[in-house]
Structure formats: structure tokens, C-alpha cells
C-alpha atoms as a PDB file:
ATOM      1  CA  UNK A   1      -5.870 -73.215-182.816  1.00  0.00           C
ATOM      2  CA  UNK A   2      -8.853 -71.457-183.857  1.00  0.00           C
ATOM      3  CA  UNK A   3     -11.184 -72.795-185.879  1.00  0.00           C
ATOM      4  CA  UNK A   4     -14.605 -71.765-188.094  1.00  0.00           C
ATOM      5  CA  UNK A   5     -17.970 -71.833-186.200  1.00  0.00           C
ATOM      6  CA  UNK A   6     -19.254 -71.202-189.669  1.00  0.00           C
ATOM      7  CA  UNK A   7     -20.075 -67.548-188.933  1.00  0.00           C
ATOM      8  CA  UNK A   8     -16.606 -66.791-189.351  1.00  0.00           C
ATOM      9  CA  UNK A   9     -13.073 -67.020-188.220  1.00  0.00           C
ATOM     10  CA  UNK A  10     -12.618 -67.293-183.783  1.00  0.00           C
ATOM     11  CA  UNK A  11     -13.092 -69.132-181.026  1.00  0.00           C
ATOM     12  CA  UNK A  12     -16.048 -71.296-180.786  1.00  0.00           C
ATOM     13  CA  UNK A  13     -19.280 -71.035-178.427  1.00  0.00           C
ATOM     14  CA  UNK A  14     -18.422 -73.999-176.478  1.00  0.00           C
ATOM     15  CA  UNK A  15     -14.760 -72.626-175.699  1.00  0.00           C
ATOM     16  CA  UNK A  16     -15.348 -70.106-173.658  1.00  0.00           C
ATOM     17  CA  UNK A  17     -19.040 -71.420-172.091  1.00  0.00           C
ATOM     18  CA  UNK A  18     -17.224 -74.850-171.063  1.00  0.00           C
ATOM     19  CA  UNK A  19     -14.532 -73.391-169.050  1.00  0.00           C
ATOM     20  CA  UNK A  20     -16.953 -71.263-167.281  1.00  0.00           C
ATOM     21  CA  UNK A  21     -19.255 -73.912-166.568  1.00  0.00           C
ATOM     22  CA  UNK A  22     -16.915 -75.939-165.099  1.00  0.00           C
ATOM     23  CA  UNK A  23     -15.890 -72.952-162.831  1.00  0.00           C
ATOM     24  CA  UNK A  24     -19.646 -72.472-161.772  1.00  0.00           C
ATOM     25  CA  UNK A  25     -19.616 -76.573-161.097  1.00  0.00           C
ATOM     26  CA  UNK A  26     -16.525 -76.081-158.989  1.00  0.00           C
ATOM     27  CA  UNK A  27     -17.432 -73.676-157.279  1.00  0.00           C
ATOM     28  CA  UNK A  28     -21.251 -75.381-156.424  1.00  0.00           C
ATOM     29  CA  UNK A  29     -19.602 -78.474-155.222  1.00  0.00           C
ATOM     30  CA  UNK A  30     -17.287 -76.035-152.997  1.00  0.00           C
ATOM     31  CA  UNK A  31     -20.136 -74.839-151.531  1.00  0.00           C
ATOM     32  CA  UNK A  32     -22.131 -77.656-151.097  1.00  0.00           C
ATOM     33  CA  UNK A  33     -18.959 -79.164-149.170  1.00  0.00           C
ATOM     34  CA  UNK A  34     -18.969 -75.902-147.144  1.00  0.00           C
ATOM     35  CA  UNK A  35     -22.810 -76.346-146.048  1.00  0.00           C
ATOM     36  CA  UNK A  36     -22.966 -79.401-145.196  1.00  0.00           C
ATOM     37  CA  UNK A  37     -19.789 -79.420-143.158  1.00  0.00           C
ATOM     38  CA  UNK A  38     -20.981 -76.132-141.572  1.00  0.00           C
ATOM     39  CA  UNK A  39     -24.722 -77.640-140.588  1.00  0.00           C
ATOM     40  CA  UNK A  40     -22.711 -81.274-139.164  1.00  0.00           C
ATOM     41  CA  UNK A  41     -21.144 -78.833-136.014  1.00  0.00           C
ATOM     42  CA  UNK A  42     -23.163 -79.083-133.015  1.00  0.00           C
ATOM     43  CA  UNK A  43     -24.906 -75.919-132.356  1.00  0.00           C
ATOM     44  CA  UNK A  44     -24.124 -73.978-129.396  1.00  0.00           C
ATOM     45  CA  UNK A  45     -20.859 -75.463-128.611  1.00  0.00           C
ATOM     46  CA  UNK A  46     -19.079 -73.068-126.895  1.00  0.00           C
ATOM     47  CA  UNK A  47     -16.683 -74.305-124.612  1.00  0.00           C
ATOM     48  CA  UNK A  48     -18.242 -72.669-121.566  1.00  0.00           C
ATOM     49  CA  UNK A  49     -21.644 -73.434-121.983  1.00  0.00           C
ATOM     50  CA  UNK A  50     -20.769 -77.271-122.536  1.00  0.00           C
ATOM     51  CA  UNK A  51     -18.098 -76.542-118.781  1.00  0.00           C
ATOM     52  CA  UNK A  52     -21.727 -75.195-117.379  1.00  0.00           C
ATOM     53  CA  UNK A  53     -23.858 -78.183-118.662  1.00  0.00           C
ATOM     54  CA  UNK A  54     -20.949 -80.672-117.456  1.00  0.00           C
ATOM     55  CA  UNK A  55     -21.537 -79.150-113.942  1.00  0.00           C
ATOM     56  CA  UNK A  56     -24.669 -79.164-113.946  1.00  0.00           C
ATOM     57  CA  UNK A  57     -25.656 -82.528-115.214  1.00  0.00           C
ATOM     58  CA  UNK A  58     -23.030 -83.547-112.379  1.00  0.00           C
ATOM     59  CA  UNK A  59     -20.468 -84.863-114.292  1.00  0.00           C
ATOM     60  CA  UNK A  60     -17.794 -82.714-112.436  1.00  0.00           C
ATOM     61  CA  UNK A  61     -17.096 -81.489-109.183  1.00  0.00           C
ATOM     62  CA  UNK A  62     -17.258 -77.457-108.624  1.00  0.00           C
ATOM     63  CA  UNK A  63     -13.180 -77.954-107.682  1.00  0.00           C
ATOM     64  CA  UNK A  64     -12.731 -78.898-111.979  1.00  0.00           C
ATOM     65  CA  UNK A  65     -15.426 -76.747-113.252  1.00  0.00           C
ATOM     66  CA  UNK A  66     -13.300 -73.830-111.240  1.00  0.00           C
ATOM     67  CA  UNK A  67      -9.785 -74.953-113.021  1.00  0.00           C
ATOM     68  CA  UNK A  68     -11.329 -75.197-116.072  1.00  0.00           C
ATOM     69  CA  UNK A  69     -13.301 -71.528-116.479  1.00  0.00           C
ATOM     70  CA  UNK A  70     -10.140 -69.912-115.155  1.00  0.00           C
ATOM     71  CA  UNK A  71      -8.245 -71.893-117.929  1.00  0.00           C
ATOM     72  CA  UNK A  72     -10.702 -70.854-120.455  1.00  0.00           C
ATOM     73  CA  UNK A  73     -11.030 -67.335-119.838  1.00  0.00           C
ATOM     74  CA  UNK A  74      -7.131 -67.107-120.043  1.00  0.00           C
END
């Protein structure tokens, strides 16, 4: 239904801005989300380089750190 704005006959301001600000809201809460879930992943956490600091720190036997770089490089 259209209605008068008083400078004559179409749609009004706030029907077309309101739909496009709630696009632009969407789509800042979208990337917000996006951010923040991007910053919480540990950095550097490749599988081999947390293999190498597993062997190195001791935690596994040259034997398993073997097995596991040839099953990660498959």
C-alpha cells in the first residue's frame, strides 16, 4: 500500500532505509561472529608443528612421531 509522505504520492523514507539498515545490522553481527570466532583458534596450529612440539617436549617416543608424519603427509 503506498501511502503520502506529504510531498506526494510513493513509498515512504523509512521503507526503503529500514530494510537496508537491517541488512547492514545483519551483516555487522555476521561479521562480528566471524572475528571473533576467527581470533578464538590457536595460532600456529598446524598439525605438524604441534607432532614436532609433542616430540620435543617428550611427550612421544620418535617410533609415534614417525607413524604420525608419514600419516600426515599422506
Amino acid at each position: 500500500m503506498w501511502w503520502s509522505d506529504g510531498w506526494g504520492y510513493g513509498p515512504a523514507p523509512w521503507m526503503v532505509v529500514g530494510p537496508v539498515m537491517m541488512m547492514l545490522f545483519i551483516a555487522a553481527c555476521a561479521a562480528v561472529a566471524y572475528l571473533v570466532m576467527r581470533s578464538s583458534q590457536p595460532r600456529g596450529g598446524h598439525a605438524m608443528e604441534i607432532l614436532e612440539e609433542r616430540y620435543a617436549r617428550g611427550e612421544i617416543d620418535q617410533a609415534e612421531f614417525e607413524e604420525r608424519r608419514r600419516l600426515l603427509r599422506a
